[in-house]
Protein backbone atom coordinates (compact mmCIF):
# COMPACT_ATOMS: atom_id res chain seq x y z
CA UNK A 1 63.23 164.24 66.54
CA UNK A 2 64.57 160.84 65.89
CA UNK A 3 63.04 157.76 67.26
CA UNK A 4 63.70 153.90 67.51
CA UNK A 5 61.17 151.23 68.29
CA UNK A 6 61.60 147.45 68.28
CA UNK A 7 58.36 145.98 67.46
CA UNK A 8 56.52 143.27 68.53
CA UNK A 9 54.48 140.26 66.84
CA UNK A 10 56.21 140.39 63.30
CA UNK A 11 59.18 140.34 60.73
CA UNK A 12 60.67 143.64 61.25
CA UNK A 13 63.42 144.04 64.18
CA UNK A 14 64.02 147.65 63.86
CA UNK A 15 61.66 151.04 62.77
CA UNK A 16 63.68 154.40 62.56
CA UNK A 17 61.50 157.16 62.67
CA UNK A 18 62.14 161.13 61.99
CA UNK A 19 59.71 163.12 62.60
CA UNK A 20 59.72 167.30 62.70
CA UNK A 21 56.41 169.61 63.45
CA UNK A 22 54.34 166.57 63.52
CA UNK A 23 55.25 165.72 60.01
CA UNK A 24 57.05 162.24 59.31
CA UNK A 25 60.47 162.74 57.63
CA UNK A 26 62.16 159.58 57.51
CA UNK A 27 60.90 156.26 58.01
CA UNK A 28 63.54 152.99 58.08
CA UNK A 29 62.66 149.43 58.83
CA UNK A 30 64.81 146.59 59.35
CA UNK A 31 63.81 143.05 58.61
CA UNK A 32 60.48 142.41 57.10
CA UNK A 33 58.96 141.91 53.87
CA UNK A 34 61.42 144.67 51.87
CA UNK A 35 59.59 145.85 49.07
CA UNK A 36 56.43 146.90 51.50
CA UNK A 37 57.76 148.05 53.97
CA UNK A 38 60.10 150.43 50.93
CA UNK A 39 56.78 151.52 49.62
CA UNK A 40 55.22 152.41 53.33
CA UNK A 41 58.22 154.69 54.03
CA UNK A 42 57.82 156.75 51.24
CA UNK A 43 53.88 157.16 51.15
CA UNK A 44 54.56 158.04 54.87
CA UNK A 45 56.96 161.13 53.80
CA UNK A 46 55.58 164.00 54.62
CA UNK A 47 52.10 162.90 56.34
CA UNK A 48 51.15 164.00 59.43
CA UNK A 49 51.44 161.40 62.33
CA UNK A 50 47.86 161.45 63.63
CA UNK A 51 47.00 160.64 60.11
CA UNK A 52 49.55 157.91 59.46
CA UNK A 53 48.38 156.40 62.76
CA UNK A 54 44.75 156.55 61.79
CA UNK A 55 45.20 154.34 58.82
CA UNK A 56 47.49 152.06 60.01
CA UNK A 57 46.58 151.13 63.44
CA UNK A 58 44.47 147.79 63.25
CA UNK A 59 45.66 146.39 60.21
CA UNK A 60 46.56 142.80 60.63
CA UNK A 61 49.56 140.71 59.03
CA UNK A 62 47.34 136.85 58.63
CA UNK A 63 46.19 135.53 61.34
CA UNK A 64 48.91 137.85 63.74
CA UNK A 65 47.35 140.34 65.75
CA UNK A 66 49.23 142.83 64.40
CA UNK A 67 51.86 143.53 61.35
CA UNK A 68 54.70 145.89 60.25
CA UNK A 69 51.80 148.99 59.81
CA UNK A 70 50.02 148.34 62.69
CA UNK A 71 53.42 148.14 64.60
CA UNK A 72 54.29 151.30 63.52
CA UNK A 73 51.64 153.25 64.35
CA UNK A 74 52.29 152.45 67.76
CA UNK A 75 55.32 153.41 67.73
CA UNK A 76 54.30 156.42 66.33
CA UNK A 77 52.00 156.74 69.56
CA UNK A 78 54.41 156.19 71.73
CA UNK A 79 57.11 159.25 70.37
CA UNK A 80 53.87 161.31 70.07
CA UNK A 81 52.93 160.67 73.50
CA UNK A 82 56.07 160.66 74.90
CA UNK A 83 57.29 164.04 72.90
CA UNK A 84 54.23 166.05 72.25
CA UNK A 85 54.82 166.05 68.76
């Protein structure tokens, strides 16, 4: 299942999320700090999406009340919620 979310509250304009059997395939962000958000996708490959959201819900970006992780657990949420994945 593919999924797009435009998040809220920080740099990124666009997360692309593929996700099969409750696994995450595919992760793509537009905008935002580049080399992070690179090295995010990848350690993301493969992980489940309870545990992705787990360890990146909460995590702030400064004084924001949320950031590019935090964003995309929620969006992670969401397509979980919404699909039963």
């Amino acid at each position: 299942m593919r999924f797009q979310y435009r998040p809220r509250g920080v740099c990124s304009q666009l997360m692309d999320i593929e996700v099969e059997d409750g696994r995450i395939l595919d992760v793509k962000i537009t905008g935002g700090c580049s080399g992070n958000l690179q090295g995010i996708s990848r350690l993301l490959k493969g992980m489940g999406v309870d545990d992705a959201i787990e360890r990146m819900e909460g995590i702030r970006c400064g004084m924001k009340r949320t950031s590019c992780p935090d964003q995309l657990a929620q969006a992670l949420k969401l397509m979980r919620d919404e699909e039963k994945i």
